[in-house]
C-alpha atoms as a PDB file:
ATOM      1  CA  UNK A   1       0.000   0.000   0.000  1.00  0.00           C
ATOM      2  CA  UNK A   2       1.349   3.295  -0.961  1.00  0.00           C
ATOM      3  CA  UNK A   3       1.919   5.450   2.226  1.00  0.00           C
ATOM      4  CA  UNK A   4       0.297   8.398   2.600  1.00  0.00           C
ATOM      5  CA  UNK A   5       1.649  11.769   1.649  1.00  0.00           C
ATOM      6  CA  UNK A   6       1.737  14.762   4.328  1.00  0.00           C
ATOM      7  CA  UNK A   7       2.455  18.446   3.575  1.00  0.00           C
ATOM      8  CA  UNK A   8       4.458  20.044   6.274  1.00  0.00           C
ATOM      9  CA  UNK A   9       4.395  24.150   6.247  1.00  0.00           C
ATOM     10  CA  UNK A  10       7.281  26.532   7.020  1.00  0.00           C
ATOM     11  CA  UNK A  11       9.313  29.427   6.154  1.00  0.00           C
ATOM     12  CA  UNK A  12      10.982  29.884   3.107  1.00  0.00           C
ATOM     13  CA  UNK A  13      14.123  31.055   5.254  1.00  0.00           C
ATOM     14  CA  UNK A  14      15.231  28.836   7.966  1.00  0.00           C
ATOM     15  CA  UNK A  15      13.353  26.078   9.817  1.00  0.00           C
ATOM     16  CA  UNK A  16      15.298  23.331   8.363  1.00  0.00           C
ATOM     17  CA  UNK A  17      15.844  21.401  12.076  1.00  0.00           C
ATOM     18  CA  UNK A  18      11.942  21.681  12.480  1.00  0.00           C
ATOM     19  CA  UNK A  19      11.062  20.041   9.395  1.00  0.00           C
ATOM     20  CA  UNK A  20      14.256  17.448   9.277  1.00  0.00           C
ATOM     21  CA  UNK A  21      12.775  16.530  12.582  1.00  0.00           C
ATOM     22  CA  UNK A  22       9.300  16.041  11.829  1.00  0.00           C
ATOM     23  CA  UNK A  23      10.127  14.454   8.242  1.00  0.00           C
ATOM     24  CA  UNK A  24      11.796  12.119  10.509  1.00  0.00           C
ATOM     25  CA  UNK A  25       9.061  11.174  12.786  1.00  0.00           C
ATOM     26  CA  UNK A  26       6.550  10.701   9.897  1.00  0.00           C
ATOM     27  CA  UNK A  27       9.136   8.587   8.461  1.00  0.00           C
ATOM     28  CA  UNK A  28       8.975   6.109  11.438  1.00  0.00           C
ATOM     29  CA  UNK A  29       4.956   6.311  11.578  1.00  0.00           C
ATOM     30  CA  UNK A  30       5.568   5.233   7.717  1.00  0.00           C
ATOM     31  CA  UNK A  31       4.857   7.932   5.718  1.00  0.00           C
ATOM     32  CA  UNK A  32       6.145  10.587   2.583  1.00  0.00           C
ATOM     33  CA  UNK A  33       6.323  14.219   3.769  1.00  0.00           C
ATOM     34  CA  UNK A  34       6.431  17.252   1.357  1.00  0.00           C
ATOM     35  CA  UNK A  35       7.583  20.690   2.688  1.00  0.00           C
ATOM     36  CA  UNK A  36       5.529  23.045   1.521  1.00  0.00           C
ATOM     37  CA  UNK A  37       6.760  27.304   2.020  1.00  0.00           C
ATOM     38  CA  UNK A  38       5.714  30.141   0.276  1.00  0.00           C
ATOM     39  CA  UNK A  39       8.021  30.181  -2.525  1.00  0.00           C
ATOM     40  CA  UNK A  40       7.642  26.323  -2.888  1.00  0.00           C
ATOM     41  CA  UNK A  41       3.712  25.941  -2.598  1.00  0.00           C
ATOM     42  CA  UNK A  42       1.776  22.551  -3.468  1.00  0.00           C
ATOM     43  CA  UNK A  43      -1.540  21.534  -4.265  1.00  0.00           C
ATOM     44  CA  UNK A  44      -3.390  20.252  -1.260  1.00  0.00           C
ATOM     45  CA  UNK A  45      -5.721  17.579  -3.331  1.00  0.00           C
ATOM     46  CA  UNK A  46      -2.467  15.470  -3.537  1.00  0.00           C
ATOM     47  CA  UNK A  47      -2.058  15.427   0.149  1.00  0.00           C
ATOM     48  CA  UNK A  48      -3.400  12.970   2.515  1.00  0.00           C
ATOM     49  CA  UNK A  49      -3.122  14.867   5.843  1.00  0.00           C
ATOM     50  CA  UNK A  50      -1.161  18.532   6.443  1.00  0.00           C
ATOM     51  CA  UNK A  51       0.671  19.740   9.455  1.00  0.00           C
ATOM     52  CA  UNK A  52       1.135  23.261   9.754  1.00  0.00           C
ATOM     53  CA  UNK A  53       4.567  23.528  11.327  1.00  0.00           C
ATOM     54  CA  UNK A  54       5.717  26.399  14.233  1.00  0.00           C
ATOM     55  CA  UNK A  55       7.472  29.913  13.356  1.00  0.00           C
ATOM     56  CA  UNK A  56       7.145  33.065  13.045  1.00  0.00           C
ATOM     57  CA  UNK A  57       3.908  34.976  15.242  1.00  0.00           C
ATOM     58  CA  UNK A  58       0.644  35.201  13.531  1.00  0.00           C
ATOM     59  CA  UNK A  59      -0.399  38.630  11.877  1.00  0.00           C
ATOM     60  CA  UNK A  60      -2.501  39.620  14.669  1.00  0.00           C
ATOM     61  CA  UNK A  61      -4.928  41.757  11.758  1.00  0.00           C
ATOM     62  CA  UNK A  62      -6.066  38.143  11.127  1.00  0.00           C
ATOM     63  CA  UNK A  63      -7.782  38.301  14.648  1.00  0.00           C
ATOM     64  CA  UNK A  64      -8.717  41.613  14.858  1.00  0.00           C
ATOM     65  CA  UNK A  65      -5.885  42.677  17.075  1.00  0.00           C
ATOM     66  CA  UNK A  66      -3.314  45.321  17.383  1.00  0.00           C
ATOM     67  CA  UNK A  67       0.231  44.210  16.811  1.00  0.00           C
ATOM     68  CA  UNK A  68       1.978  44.023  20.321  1.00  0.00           C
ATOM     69  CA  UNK A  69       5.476  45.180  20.587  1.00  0.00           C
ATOM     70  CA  UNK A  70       6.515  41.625  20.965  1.00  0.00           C
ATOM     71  CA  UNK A  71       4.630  40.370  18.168  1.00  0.00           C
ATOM     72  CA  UNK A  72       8.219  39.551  15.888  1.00  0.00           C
ATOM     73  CA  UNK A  73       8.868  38.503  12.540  1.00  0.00           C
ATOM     74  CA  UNK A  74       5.675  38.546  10.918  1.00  0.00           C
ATOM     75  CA  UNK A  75       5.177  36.403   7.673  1.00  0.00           C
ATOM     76  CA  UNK A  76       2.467  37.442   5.598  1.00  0.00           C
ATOM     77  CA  UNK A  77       3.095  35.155   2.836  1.00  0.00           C
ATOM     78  CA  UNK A  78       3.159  31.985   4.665  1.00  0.00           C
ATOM     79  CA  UNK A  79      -0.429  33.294   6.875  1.00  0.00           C
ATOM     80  CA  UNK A  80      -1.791  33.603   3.511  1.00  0.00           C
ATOM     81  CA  UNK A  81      -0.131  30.194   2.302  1.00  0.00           C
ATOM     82  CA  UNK A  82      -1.451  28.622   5.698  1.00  0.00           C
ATOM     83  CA  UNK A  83      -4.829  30.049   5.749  1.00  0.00           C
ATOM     84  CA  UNK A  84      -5.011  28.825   1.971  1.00  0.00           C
ATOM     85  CA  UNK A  85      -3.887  25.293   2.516  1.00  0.00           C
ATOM     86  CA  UNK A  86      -6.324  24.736   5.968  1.00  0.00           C
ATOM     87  CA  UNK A  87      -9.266  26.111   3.667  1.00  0.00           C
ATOM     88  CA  UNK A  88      -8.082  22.940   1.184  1.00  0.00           C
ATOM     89  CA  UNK A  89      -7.884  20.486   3.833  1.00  0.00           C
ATOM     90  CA  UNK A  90     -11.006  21.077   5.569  1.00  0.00           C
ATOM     91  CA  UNK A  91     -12.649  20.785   2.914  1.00  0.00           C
ATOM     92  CA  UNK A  92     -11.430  17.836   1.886  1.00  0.00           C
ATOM     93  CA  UNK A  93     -11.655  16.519   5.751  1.00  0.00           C
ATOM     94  CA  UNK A  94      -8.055  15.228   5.632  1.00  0.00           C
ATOM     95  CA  UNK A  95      -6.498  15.135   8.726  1.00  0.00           C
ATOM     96  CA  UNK A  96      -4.661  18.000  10.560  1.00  0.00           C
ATOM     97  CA  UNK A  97      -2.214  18.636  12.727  1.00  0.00           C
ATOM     98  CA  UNK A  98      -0.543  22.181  14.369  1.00  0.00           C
ATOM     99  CA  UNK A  99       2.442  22.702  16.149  1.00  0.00           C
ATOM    100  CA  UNK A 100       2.800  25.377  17.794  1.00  0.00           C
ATOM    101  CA  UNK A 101       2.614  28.751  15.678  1.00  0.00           C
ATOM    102  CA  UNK A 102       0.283  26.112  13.287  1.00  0.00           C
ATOM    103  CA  UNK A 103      -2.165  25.374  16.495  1.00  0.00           C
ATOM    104  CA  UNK A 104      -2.373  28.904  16.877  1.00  0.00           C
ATOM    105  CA  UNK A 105      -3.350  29.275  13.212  1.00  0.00           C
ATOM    106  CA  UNK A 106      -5.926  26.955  13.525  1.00  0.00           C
ATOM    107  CA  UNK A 107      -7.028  28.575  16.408  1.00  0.00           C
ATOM    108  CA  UNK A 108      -7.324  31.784  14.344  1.00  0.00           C
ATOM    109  CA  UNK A 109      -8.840  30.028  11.707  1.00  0.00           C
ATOM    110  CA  UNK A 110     -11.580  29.270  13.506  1.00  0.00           C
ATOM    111  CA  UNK A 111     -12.219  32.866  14.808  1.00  0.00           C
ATOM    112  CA  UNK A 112     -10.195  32.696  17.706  1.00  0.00           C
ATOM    113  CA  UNK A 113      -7.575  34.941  19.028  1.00  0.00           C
ATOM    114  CA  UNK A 114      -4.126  34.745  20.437  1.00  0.00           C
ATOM    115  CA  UNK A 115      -2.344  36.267  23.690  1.00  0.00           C
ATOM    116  CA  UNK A 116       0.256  38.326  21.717  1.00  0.00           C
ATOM    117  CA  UNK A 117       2.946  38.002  24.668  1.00  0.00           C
ATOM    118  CA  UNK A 118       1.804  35.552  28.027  1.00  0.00           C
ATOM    119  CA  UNK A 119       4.902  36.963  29.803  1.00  0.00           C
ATOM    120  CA  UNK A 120       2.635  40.155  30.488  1.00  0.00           C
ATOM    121  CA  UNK A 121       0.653  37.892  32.033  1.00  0.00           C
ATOM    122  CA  UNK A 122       1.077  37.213  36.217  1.00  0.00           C
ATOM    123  CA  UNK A 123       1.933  33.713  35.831  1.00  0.00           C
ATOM    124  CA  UNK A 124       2.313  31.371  38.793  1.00  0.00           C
ATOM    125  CA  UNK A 125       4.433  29.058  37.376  1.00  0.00           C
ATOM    126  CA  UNK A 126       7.728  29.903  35.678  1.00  0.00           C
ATOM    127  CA  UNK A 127       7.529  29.496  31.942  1.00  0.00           C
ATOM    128  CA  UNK A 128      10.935  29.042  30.025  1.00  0.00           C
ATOM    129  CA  UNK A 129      11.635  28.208  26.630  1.00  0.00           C
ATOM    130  CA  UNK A 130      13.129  25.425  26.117  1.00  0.00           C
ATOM    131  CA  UNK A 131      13.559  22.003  23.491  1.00  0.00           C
ATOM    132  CA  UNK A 132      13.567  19.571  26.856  1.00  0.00           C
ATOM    133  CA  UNK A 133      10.563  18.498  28.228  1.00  0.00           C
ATOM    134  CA  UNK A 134      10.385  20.190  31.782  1.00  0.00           C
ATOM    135  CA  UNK A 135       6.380  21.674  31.226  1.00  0.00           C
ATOM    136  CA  UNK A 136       3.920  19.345  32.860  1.00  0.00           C
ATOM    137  CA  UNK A 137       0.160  19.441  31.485  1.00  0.00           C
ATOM    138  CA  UNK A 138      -2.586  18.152  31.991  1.00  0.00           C
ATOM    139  CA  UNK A 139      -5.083  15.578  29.716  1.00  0.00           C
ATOM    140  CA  UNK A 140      -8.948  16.294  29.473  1.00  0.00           C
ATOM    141  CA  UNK A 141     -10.297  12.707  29.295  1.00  0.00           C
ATOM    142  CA  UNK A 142     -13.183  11.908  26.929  1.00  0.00           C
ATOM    143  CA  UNK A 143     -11.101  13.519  23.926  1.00  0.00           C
ATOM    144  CA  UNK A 144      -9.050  12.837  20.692  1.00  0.00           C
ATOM    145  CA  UNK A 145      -5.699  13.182  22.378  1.00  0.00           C
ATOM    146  CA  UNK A 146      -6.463  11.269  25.443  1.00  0.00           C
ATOM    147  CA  UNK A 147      -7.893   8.557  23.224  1.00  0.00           C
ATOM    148  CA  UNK A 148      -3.935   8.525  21.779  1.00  0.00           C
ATOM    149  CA  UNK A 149      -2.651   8.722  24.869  1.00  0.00           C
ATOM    150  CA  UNK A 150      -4.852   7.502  27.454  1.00  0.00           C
ATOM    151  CA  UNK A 151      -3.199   9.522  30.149  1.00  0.00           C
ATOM    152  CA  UNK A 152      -4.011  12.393  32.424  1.00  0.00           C
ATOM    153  CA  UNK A 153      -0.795  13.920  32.411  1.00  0.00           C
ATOM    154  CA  UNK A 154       3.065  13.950  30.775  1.00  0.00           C
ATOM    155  CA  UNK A 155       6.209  16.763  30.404  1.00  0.00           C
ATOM    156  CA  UNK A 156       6.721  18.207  27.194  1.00  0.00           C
ATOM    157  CA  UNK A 157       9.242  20.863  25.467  1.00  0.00           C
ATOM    158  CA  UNK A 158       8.012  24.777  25.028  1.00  0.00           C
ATOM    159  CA  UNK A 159       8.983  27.297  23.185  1.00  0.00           C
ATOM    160  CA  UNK A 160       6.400  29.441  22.829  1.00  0.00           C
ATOM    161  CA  UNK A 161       5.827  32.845  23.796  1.00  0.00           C
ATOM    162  CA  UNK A 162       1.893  33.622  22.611  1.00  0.00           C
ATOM    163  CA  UNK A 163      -0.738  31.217  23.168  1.00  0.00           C
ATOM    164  CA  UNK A 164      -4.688  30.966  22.675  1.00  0.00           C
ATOM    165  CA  UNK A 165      -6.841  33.470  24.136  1.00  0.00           C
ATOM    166  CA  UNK A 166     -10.380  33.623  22.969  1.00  0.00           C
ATOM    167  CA  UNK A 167     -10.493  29.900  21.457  1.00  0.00           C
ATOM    168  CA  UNK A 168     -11.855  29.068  18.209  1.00  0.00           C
ATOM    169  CA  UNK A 169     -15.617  28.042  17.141  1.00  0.00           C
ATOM    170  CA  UNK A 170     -16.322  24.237  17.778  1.00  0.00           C
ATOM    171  CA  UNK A 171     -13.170  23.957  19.130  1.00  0.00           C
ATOM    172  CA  UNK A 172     -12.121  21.936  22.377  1.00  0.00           C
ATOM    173  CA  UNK A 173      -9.409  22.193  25.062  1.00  0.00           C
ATOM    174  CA  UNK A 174      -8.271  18.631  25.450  1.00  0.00           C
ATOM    175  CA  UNK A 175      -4.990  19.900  27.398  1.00  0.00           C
ATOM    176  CA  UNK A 176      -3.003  22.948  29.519  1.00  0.00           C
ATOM    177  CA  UNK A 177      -0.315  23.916  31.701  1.00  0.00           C
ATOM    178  CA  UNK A 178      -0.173  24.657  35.278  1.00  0.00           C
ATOM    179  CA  UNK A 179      -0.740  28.431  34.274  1.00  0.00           C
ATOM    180  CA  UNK A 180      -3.642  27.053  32.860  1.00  0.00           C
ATOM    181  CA  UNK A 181      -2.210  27.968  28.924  1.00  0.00           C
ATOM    182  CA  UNK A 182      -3.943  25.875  27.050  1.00  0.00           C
ATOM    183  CA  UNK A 183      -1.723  23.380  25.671  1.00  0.00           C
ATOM    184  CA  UNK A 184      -3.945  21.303  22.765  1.00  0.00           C
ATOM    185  CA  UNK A 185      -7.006  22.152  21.066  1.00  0.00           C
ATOM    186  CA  UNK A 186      -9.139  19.965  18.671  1.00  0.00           C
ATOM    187  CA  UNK A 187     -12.518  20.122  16.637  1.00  0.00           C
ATOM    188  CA  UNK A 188     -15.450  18.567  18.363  1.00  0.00           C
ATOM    189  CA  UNK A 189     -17.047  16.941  14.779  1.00  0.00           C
ATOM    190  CA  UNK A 190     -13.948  16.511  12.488  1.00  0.00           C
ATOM    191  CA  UNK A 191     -12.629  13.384  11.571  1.00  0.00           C
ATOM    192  CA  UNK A 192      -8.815  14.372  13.059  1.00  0.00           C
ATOM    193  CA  UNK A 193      -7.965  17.779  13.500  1.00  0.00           C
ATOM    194  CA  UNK A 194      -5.549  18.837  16.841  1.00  0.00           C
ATOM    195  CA  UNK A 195      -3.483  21.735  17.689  1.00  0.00           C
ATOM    196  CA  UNK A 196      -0.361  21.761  20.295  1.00  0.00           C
ATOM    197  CA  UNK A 197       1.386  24.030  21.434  1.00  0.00           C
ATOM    198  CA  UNK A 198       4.709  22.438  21.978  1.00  0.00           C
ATOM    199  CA  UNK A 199       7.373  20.656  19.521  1.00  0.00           C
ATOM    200  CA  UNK A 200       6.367  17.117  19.273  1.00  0.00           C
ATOM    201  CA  UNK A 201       8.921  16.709  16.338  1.00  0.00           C
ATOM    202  CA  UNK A 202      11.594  17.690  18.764  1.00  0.00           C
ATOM    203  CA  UNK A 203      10.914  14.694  21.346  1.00  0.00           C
ATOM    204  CA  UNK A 204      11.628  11.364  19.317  1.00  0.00           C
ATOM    205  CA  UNK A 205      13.196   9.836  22.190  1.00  0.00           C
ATOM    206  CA  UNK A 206       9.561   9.934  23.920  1.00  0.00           C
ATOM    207  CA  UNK A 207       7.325   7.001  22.958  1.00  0.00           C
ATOM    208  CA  UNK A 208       4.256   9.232  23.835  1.00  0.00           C
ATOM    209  CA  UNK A 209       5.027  11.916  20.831  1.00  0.00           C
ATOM    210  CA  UNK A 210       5.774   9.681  18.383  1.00  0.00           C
ATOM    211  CA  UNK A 211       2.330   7.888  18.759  1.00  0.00           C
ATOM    212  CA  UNK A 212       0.845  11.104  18.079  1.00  0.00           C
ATOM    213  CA  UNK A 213       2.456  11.114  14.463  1.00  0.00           C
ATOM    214  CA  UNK A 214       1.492   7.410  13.861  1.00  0.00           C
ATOM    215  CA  UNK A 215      -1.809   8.219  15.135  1.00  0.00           C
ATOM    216  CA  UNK A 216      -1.741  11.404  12.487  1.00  0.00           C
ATOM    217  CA  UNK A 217      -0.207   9.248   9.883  1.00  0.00           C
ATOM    218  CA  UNK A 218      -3.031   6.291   9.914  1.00  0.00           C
ATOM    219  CA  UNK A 219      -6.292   8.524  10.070  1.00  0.00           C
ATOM    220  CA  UNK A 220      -4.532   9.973   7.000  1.00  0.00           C
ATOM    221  CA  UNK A 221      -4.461   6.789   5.534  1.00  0.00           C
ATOM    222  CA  UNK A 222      -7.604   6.145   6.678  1.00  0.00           C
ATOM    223  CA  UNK A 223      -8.802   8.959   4.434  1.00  0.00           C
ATOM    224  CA  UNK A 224      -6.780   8.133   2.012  1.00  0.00           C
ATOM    225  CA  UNK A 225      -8.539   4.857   1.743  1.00  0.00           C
ATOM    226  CA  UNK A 226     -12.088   6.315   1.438  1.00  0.00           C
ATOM    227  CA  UNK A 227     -11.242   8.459  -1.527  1.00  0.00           C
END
């Protein structure tokens, strides 16, 4: 059976490690990645599933916001890409997946909005950025990712520095941090759609992250199969 072919979004400058890593990953849950950047676009009918990968912030006009000072290194071309490529998907009800910046664009997509900076915020718990899993959060039973998972809590990696605010329109939180930042969002009706907010790609020693690519890669194929 021919494995199933996933677009991966970035920048056209940079984000080589993030992509290497996650075109590994969907290599070991058996299946063909494509990167796909604004100067290197590609037609979303020939994908199986898409994974909007992390970067740059979000333009915050997008939500009807005012650009924070903190808001850094815009890229309008790959929003536009992005919001472009989810309108494809969706409507094909492939499977997707966001990582970081590419939860928050789903977020956005679906008429949420986004905490420009969540160091303004009075935060309980210290918050560093970092590629080692030190962040504990927490797993709302009863939803996609605990039905991956089928635990209540694990560490992960974070690297973030905006997160969800007002969240999206049939969205779901299915996990957050001690600070209560959400952590993972997901449609309520759609066949597989999830958002998190830390580097999965970046973990591939943890057994836990790589099911959540194998559990990407087969509802893809699963989709596959019905077309």
């Amino acid at each position: 059976m021919k494995k199933p072919l996933i677009g991966v979004t970035g920048p056209d400058h940079g984000g080589f490690t993030a992509w290497n890593f996650t075109r590994m990953m969907l290599f070991f849950a058996e299946a063909r990645a494509v990167r796909i950047t604004p100067s290197h676009p590609f037609d979303v009918v020939k994908l199986d599933g898409l994974i909007i990968g992390g970067g740059s912030d979000i333009d915050p006009r997008l939500y009807g916001k005012r650009r924070h000072p903190k808001t850094v290194h815009i890229d309008r071309k790959r929003d536009r890409l992005e919001w472009k490529l989810i309108e494809g998907a969706y409507r094909r009800k492939i499977p997707l997946m966001g990582i970081c910046r590419g939860m928050q664009m789903l977020n956005v997509f679906f008429k949420g909005t986004l905490n420009q900076h969540i160091f303004d915020l009075d935060l309980p718990h210290l918050h560093q950025r970092s590629v080692f899993p030190y962040k504990t959060i927490y797993i709302r039973p009863h939803t996609l990712l605990y039905s991956i998972w089928h635990i209540r809590k694990t560490e992960v990696n974070s690297l973030h520095h905006q997160a969800v605010e007002k969240l999206g329109k049939r969205l779901r939180i299915g996990a957050w941090d001690e600070n209560g930042i959400v952590q993972e969002i997901e449609h309520i009706d759609y066949p597989f759609l999830l958002g998190v907010q830390w580097h999965p790609e970046y973990m591939p020693q943890s057994y836990l992250q790589r099911k959540l690519f194998t559990a990407f890669v087969r509802a893809a194929a699963k989709a596959a199969g019905h077309r």
